[in-house]
PDB file of N, CA and C in Angstrom:
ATOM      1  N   UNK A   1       0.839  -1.175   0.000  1.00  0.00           N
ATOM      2  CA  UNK A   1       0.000   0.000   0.000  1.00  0.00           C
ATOM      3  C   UNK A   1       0.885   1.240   0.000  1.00  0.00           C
ATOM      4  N   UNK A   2       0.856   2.271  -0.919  1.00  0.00           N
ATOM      5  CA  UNK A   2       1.520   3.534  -0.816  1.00  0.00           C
ATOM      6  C   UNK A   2       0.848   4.392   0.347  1.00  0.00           C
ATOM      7  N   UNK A   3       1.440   5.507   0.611  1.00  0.00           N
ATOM      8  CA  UNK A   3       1.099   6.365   1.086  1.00  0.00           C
ATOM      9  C   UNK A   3       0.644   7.348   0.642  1.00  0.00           C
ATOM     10  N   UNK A   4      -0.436   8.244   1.110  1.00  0.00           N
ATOM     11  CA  UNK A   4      -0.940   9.073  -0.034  1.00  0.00           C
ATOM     12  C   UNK A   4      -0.211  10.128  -0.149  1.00  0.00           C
ATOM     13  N   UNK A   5      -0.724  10.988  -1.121  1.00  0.00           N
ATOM     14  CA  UNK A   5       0.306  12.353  -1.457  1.00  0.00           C
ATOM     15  C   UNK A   5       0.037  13.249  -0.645  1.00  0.00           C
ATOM     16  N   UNK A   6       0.996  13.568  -0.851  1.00  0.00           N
ATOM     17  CA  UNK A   6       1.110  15.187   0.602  1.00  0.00           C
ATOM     18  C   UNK A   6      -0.135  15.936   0.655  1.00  0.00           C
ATOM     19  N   UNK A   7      -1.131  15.944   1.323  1.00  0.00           N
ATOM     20  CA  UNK A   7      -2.132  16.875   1.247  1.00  0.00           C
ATOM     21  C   UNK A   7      -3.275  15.963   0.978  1.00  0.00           C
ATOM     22  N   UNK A   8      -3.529  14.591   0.553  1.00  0.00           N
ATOM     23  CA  UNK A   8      -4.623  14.035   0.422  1.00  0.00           C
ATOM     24  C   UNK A   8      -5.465  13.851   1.448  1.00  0.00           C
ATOM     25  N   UNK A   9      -5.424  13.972   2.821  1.00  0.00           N
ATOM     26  CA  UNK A   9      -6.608  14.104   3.079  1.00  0.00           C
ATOM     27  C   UNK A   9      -6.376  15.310   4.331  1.00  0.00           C
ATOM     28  N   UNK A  10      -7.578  15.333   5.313  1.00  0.00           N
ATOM     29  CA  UNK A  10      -7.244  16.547   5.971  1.00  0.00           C
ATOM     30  C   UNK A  10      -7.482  15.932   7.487  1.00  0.00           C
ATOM     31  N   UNK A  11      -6.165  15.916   8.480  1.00  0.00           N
ATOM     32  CA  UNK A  11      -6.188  15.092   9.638  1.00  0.00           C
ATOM     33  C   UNK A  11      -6.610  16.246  10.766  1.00  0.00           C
ATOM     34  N   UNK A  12      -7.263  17.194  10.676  1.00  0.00           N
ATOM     35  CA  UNK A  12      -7.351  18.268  11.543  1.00  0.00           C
ATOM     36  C   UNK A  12      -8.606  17.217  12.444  1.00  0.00           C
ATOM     37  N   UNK A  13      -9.722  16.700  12.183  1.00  0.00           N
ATOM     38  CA  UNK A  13     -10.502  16.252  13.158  1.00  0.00           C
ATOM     39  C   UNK A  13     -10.036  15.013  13.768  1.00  0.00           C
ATOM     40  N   UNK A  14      -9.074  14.059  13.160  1.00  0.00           N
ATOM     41  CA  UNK A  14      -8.250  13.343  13.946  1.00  0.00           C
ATOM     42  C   UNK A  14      -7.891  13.612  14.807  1.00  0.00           C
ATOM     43  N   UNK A  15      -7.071  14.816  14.329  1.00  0.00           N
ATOM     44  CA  UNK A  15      -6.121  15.076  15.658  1.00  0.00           C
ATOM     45  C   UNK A  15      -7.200  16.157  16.745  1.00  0.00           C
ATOM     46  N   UNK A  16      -7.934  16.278  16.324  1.00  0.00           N
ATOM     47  CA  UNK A  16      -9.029  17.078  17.270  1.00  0.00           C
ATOM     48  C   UNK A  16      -9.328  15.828  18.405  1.00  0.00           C
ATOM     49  N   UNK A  17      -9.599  15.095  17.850  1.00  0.00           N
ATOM     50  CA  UNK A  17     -10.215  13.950  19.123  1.00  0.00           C
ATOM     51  C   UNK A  17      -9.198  13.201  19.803  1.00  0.00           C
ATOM     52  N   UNK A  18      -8.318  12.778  18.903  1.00  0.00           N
ATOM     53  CA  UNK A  18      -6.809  12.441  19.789  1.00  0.00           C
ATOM     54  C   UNK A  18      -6.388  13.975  21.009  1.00  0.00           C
ATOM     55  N   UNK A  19      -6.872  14.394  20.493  1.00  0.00           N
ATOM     56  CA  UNK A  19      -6.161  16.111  22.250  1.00  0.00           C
ATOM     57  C   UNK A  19      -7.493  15.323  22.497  1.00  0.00           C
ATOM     58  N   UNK A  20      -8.370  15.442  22.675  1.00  0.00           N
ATOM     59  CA  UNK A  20      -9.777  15.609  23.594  1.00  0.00           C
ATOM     60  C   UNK A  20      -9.625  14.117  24.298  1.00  0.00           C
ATOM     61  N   UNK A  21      -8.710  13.152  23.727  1.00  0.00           N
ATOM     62  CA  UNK A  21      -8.651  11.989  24.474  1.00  0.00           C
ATOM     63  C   UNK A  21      -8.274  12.057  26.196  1.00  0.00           C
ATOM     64  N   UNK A  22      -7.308  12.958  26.445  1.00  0.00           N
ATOM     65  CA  UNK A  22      -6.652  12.530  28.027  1.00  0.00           C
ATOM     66  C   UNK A  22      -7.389  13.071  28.926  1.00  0.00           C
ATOM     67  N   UNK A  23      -8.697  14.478  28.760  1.00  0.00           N
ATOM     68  CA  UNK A  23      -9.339  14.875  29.817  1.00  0.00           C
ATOM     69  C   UNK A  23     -10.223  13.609  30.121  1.00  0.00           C
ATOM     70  N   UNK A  24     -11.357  12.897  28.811  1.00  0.00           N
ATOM     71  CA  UNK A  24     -11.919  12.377  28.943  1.00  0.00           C
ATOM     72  C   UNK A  24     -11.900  11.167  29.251  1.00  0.00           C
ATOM     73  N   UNK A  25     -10.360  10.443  29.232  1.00  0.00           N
ATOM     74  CA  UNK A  25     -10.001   9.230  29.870  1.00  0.00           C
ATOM     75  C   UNK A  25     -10.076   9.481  31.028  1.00  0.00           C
ATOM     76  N   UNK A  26      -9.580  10.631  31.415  1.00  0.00           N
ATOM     77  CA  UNK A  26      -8.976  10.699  32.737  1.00  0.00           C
ATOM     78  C   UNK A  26     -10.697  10.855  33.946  1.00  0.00           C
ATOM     79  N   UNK A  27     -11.269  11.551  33.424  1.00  0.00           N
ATOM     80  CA  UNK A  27     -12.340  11.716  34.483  1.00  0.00           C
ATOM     81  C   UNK A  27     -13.115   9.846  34.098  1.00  0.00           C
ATOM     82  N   UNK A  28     -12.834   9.444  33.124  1.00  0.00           N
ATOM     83  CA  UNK A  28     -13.576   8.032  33.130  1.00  0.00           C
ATOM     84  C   UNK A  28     -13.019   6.820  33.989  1.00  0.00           C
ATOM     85  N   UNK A  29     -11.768   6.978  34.164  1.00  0.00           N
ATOM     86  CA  UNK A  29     -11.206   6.352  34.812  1.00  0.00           C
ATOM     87  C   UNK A  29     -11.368   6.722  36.495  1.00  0.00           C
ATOM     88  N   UNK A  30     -10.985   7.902  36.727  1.00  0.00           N
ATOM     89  CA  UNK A  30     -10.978   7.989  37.872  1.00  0.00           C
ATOM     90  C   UNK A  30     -12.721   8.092  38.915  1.00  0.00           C
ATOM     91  N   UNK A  31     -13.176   8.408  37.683  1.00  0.00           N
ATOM     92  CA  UNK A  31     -14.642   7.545  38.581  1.00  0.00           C
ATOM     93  C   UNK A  31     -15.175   6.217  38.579  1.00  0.00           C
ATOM     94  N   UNK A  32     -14.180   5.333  38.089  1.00  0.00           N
ATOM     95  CA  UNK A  32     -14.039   3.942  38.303  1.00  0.00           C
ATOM     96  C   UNK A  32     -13.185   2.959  38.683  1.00  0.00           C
ATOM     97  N   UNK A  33     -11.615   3.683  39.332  1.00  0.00           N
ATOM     98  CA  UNK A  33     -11.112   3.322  40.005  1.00  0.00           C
ATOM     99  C   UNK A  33     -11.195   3.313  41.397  1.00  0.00           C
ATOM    100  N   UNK A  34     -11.868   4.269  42.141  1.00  0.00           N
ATOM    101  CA  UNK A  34     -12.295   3.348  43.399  1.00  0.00           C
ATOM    102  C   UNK A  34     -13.447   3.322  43.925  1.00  0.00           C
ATOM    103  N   UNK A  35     -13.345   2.063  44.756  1.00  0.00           N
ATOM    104  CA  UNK A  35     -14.702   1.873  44.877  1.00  0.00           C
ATOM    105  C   UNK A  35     -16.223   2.417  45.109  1.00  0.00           C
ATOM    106  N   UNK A  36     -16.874   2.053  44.708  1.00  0.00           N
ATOM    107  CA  UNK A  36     -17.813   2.767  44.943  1.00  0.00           C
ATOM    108  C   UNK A  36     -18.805   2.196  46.416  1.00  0.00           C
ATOM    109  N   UNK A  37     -18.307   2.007  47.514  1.00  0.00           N
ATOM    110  CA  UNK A  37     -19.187   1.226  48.526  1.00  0.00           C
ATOM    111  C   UNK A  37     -19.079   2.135  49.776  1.00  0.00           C
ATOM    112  N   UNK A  38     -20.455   1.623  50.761  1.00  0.00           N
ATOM    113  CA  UNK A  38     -20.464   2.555  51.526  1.00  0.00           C
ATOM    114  C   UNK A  38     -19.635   2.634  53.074  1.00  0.00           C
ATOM    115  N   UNK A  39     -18.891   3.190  53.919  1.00  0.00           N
ATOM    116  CA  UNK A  39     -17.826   3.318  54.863  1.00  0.00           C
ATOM    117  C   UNK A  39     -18.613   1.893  55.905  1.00  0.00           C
ATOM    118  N   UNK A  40     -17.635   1.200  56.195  1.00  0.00           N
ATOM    119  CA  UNK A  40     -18.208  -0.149  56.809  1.00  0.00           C
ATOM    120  C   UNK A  40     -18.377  -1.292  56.590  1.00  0.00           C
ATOM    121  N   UNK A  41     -18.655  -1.401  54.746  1.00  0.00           N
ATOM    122  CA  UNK A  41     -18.754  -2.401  54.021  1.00  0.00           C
ATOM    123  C   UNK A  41     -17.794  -2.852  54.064  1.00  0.00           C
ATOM    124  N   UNK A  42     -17.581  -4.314  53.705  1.00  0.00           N
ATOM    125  CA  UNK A  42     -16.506  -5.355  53.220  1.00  0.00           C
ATOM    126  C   UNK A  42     -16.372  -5.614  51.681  1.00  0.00           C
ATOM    127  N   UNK A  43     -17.754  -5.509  51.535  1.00  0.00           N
ATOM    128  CA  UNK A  43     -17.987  -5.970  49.814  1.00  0.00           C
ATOM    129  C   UNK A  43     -17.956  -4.894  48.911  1.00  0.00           C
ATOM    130  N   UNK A  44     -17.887  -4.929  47.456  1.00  0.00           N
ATOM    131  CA  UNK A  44     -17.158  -3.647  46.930  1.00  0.00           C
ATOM    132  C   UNK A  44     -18.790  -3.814  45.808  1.00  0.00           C
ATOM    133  N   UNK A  45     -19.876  -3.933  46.486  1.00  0.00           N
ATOM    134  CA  UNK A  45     -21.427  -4.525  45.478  1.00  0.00           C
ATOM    135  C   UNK A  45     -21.162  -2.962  44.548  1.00  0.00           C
ATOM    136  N   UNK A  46     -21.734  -3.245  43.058  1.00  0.00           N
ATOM    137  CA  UNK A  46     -21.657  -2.184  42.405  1.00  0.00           C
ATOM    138  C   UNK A  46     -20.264  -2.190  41.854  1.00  0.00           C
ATOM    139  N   UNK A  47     -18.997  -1.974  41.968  1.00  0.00           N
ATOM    140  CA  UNK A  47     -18.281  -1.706  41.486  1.00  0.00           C
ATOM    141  C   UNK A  47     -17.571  -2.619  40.544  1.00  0.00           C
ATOM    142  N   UNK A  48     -17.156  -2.345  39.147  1.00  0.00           N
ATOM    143  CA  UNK A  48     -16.874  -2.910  38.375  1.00  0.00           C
ATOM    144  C   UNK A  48     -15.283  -3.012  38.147  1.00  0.00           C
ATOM    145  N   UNK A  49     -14.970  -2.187  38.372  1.00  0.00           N
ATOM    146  CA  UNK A  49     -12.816  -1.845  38.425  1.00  0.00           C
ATOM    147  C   UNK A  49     -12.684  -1.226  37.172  1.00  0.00           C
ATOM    148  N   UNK A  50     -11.223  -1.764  37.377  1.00  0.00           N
ATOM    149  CA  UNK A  50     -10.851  -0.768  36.159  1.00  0.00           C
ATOM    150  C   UNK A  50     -10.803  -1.280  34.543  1.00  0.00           C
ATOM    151  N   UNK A  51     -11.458  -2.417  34.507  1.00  0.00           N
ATOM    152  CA  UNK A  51     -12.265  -2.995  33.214  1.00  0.00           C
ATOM    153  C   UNK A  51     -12.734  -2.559  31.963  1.00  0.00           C
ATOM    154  N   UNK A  52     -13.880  -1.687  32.761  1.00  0.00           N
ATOM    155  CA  UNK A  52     -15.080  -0.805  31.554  1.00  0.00           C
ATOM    156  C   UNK A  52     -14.016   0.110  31.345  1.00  0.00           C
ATOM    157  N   UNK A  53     -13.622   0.976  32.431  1.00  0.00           N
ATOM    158  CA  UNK A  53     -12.392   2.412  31.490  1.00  0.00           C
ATOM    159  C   UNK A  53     -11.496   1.667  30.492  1.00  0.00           C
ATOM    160  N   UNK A  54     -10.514   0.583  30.614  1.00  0.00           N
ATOM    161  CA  UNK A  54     -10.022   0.172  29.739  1.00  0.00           C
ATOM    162  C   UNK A  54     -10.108  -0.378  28.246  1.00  0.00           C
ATOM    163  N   UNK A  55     -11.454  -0.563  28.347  1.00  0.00           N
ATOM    164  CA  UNK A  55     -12.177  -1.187  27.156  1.00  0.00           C
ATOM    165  C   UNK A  55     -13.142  -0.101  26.531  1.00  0.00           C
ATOM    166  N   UNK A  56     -13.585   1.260  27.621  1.00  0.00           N
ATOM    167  CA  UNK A  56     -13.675   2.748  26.639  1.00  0.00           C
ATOM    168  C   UNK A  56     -12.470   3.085  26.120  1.00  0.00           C
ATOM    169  N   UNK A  57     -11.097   3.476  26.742  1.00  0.00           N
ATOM    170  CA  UNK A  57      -9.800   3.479  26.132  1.00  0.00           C
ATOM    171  C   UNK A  57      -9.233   3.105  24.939  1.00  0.00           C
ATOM    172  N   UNK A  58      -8.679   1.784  25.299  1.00  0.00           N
ATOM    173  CA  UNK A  58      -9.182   0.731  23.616  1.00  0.00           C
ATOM    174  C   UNK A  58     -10.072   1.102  22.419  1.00  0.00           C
ATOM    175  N   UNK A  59     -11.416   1.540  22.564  1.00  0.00           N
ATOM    176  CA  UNK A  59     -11.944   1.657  21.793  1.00  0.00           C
ATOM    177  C   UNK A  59     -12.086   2.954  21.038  1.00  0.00           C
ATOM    178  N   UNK A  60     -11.780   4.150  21.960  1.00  0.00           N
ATOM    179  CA  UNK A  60     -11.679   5.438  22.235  1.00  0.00           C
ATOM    180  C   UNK A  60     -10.216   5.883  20.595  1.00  0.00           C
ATOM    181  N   UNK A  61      -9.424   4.804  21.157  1.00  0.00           N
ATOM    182  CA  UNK A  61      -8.248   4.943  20.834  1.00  0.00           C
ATOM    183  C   UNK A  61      -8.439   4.149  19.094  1.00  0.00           C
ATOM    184  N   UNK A  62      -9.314   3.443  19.651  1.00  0.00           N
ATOM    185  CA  UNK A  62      -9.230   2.388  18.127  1.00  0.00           C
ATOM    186  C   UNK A  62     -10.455   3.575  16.659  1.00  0.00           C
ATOM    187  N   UNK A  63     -11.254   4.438  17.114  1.00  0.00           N
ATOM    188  CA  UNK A  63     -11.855   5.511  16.533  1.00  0.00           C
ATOM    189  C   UNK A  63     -11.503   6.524  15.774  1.00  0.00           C
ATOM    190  N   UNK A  64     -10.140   6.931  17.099  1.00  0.00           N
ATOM    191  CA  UNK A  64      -9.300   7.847  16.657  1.00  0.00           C
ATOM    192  C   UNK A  64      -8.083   7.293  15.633  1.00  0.00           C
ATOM    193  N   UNK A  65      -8.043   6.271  15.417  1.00  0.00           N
ATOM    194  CA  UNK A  65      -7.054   5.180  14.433  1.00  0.00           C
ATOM    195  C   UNK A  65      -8.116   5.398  13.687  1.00  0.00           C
ATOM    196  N   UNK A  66      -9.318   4.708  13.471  1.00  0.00           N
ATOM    197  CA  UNK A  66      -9.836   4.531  12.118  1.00  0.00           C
ATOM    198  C   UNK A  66     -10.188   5.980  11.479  1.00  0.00           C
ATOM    199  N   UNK A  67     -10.261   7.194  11.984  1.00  0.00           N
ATOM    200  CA  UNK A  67     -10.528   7.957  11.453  1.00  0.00           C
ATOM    201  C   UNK A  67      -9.729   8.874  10.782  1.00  0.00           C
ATOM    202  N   UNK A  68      -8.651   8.923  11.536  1.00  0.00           N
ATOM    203  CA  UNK A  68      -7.193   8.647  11.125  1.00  0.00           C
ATOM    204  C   UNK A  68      -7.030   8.207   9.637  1.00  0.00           C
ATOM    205  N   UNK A  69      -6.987   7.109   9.860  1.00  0.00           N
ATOM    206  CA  UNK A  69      -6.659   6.526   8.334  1.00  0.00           C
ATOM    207  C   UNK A  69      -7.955   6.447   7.286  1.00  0.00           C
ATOM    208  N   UNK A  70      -8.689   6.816   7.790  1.00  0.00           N
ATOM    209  CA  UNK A  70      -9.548   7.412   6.602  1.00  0.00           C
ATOM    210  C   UNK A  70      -9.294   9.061   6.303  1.00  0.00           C
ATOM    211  N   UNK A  71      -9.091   9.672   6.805  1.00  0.00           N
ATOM    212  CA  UNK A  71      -8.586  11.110   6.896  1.00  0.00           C
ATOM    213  C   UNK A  71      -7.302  10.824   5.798  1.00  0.00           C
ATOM    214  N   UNK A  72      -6.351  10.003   5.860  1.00  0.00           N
ATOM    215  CA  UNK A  72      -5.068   9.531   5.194  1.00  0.00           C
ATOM    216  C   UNK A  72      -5.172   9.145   3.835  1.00  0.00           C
ATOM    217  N   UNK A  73      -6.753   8.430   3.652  1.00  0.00           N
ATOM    218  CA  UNK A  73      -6.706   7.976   2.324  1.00  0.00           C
ATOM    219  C   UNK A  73      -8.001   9.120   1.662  1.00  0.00           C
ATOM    220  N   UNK A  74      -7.958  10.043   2.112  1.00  0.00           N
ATOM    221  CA  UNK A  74      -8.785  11.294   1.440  1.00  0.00           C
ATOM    222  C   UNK A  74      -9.637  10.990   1.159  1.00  0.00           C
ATOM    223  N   UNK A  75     -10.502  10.302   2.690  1.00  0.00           N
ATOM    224  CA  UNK A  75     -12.025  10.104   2.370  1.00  0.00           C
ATOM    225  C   UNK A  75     -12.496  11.183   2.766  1.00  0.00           C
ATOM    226  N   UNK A  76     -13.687  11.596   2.887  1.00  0.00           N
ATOM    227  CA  UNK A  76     -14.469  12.147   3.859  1.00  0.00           C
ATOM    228  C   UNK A  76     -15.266  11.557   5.183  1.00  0.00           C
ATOM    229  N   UNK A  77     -15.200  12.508   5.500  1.00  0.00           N
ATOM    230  CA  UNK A  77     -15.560  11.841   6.997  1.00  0.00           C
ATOM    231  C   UNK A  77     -17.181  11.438   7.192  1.00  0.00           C
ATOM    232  N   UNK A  78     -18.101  12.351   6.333  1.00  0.00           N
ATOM    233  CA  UNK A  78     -19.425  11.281   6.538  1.00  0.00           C
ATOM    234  C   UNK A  78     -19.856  10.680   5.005  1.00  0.00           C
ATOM    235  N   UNK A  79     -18.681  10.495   4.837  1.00  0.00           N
ATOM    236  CA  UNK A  79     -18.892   9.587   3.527  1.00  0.00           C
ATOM    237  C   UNK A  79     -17.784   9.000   3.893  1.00  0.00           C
ATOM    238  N   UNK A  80     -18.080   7.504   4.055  1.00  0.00           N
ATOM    239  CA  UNK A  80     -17.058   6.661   4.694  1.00  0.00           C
ATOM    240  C   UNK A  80     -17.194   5.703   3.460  1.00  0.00           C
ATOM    241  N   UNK A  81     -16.009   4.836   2.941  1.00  0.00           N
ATOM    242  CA  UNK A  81     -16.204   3.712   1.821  1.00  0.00           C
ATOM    243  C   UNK A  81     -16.438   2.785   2.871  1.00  0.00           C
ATOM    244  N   UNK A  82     -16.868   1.146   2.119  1.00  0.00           N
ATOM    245  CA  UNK A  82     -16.869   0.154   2.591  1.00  0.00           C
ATOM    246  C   UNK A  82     -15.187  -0.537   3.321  1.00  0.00           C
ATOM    247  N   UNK A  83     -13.670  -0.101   3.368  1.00  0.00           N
ATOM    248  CA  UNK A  83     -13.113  -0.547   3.856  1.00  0.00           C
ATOM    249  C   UNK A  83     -13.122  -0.217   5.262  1.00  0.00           C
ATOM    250  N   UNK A  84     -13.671   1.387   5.233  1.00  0.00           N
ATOM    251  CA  UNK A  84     -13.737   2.164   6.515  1.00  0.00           C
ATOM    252  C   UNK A  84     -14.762   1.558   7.474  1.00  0.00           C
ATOM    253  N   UNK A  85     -16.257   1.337   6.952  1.00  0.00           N
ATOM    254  CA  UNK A  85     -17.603   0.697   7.465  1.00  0.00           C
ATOM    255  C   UNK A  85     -17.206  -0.542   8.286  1.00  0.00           C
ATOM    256  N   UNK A  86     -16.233  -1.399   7.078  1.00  0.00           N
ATOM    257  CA  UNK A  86     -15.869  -2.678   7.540  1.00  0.00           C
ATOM    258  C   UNK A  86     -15.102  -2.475   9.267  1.00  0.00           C
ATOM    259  N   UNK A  87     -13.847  -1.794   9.008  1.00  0.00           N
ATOM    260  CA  UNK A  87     -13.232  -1.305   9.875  1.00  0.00           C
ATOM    261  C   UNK A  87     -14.340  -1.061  11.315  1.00  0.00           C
ATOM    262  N   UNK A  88     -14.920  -0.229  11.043  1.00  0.00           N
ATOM    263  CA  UNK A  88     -16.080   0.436  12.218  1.00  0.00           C
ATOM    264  C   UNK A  88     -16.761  -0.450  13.062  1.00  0.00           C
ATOM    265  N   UNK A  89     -17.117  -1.561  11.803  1.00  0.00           N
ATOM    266  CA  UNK A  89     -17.673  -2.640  12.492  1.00  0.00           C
ATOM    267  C   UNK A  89     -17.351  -3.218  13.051  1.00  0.00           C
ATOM    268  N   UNK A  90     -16.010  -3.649  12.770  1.00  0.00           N
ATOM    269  CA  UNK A  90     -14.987  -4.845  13.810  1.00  0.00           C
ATOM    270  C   UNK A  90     -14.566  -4.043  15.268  1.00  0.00           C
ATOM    271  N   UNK A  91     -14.530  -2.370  15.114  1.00  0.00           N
ATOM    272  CA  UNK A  91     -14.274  -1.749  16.364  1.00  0.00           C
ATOM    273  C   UNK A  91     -15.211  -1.777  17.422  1.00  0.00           C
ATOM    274  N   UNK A  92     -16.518  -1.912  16.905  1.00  0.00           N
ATOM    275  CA  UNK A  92     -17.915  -1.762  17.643  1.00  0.00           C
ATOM    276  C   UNK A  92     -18.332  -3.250  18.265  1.00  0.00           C
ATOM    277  N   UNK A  93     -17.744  -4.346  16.879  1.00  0.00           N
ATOM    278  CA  UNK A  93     -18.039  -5.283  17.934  1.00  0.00           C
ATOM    279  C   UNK A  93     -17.084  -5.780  19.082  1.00  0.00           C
ATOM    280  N   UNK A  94     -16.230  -5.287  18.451  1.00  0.00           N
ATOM    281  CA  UNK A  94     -14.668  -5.983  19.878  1.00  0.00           C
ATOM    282  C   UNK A  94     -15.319  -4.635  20.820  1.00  0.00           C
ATOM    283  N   UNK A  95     -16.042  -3.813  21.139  1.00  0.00           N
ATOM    284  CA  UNK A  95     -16.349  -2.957  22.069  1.00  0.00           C
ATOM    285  C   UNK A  95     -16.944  -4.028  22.746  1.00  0.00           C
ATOM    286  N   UNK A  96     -18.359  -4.098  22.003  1.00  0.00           N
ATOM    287  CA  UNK A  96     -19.134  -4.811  22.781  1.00  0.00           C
ATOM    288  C   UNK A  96     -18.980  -5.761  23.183  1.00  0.00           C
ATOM    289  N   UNK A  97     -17.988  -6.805  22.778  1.00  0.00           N
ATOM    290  CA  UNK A  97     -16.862  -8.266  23.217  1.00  0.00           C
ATOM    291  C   UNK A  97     -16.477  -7.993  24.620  1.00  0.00           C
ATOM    292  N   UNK A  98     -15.857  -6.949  24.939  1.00  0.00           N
ATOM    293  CA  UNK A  98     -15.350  -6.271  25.943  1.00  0.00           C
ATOM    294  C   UNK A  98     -15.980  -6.168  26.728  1.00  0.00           C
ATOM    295  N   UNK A  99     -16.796  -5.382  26.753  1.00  0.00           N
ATOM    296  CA  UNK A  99     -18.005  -4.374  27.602  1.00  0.00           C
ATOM    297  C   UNK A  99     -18.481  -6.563  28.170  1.00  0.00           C
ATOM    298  N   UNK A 100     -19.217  -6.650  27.395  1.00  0.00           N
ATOM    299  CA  UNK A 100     -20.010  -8.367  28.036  1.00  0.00           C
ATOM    300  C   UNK A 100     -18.584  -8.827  29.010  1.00  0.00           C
ATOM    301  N   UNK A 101     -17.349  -9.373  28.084  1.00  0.00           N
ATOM    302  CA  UNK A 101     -16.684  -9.786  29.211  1.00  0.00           C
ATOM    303  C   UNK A 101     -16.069  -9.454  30.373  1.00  0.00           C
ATOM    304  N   UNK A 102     -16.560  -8.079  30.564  1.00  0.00           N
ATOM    305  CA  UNK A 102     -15.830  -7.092  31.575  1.00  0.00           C
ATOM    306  C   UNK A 102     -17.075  -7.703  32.494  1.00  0.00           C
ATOM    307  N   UNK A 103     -18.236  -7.429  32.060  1.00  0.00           N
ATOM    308  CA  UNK A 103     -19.777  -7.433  33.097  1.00  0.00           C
ATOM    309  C   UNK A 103     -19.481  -9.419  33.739  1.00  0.00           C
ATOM    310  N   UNK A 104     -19.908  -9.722  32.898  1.00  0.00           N
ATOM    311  CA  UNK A 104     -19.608 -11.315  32.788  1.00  0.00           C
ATOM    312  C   UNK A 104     -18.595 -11.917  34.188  1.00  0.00           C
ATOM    313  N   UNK A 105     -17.544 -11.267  33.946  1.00  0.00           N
ATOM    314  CA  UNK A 105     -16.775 -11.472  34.856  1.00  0.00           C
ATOM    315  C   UNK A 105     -17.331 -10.597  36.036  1.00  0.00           C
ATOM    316  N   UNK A 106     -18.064  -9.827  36.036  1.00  0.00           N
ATOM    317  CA  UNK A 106     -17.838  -9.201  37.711  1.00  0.00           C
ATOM    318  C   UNK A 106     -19.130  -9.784  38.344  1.00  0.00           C
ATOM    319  N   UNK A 107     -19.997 -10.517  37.102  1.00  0.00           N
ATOM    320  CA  UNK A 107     -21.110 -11.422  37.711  1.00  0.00           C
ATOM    321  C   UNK A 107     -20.341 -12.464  38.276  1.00  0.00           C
ATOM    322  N   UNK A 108     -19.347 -13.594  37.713  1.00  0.00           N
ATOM    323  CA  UNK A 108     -18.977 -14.229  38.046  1.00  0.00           C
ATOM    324  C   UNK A 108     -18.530 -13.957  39.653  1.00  0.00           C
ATOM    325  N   UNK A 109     -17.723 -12.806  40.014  1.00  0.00           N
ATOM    326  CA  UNK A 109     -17.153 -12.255  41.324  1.00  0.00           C
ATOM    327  C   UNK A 109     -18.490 -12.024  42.275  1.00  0.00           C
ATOM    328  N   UNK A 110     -18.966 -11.566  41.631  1.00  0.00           N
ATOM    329  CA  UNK A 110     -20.411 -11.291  42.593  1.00  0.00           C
ATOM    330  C   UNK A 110     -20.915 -12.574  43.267  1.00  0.00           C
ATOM    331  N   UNK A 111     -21.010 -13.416  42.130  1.00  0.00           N
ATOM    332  CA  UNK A 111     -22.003 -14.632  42.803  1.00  0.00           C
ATOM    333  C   UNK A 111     -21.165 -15.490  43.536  1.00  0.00           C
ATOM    334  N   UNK A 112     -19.765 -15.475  43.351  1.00  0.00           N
ATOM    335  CA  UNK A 112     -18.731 -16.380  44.123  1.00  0.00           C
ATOM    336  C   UNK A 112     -18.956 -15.461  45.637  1.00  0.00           C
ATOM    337  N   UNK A 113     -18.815 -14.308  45.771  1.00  0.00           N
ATOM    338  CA  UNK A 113     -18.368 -14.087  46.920  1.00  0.00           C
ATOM    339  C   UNK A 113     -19.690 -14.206  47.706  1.00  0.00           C
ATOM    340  N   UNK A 114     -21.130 -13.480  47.202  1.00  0.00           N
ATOM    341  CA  UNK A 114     -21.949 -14.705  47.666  1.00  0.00           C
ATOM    342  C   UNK A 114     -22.452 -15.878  48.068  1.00  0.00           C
ATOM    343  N   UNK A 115     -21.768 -16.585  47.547  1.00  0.00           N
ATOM    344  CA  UNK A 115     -22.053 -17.843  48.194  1.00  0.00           C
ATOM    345  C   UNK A 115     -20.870 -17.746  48.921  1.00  0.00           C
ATOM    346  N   UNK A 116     -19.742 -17.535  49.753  1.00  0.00           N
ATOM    347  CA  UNK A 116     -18.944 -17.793  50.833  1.00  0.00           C
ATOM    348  C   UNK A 116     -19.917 -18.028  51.871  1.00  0.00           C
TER     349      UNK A 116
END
């Protein structure tokens, strides 16, 4: 695959959402790194860890890639071709891959420590 010619496409909204990435990680994360339970408790009910932020991250990050390289091959941005669509799709479902096995697992934690 070449690279395109100097000027083929225009990465200004790429790089718009790549800056807007670290405020919005950062407040996502840090309202899900600690727990959310009330002074007294043992059990951490409700809280998921640091799972779901990582798998907004990932995906956050995988957006700003695909748009990226559609920006690169001088698409437009709401006119996306079918390599881009394709692309979108595989990002949305490894989201949602994520998102289930993040939940999945904290059911699993839930119901174990329940039954102790």
């Amino acid at each position: 695959m070449a690279f395109p010619a100097r000027g083929a496409g225009n990465v200004a909204f790429p790089a718009t959402c790549a800056f807007r990435t670290h405020p919005g990680c950062t407040w996502v994360a840090s309202t899900h790194i600690t727990p959310a339970r009330p002074a007294g408790r043992t059990s951490a009910a409700g809280w998921v860890g640091p799972g779901l932020p990582f798998v907004g991250a990932a995906s956050y990050a995988g957006l700003v890639a695909l748009v990226t390289w559609q920006a690169l091959r001088g698409q437009p941005l709401l006119a996306p071709d079918a390599a881009t669509l394709t692309g979108l799709a595989v990002l949305v479902a490894a989201t949602v891959a994520g998102v289930v096995g993040v939940l999945r697992a904290h059911q699993r934690t839930e119901f174990a420590s329940m039954s102790l």
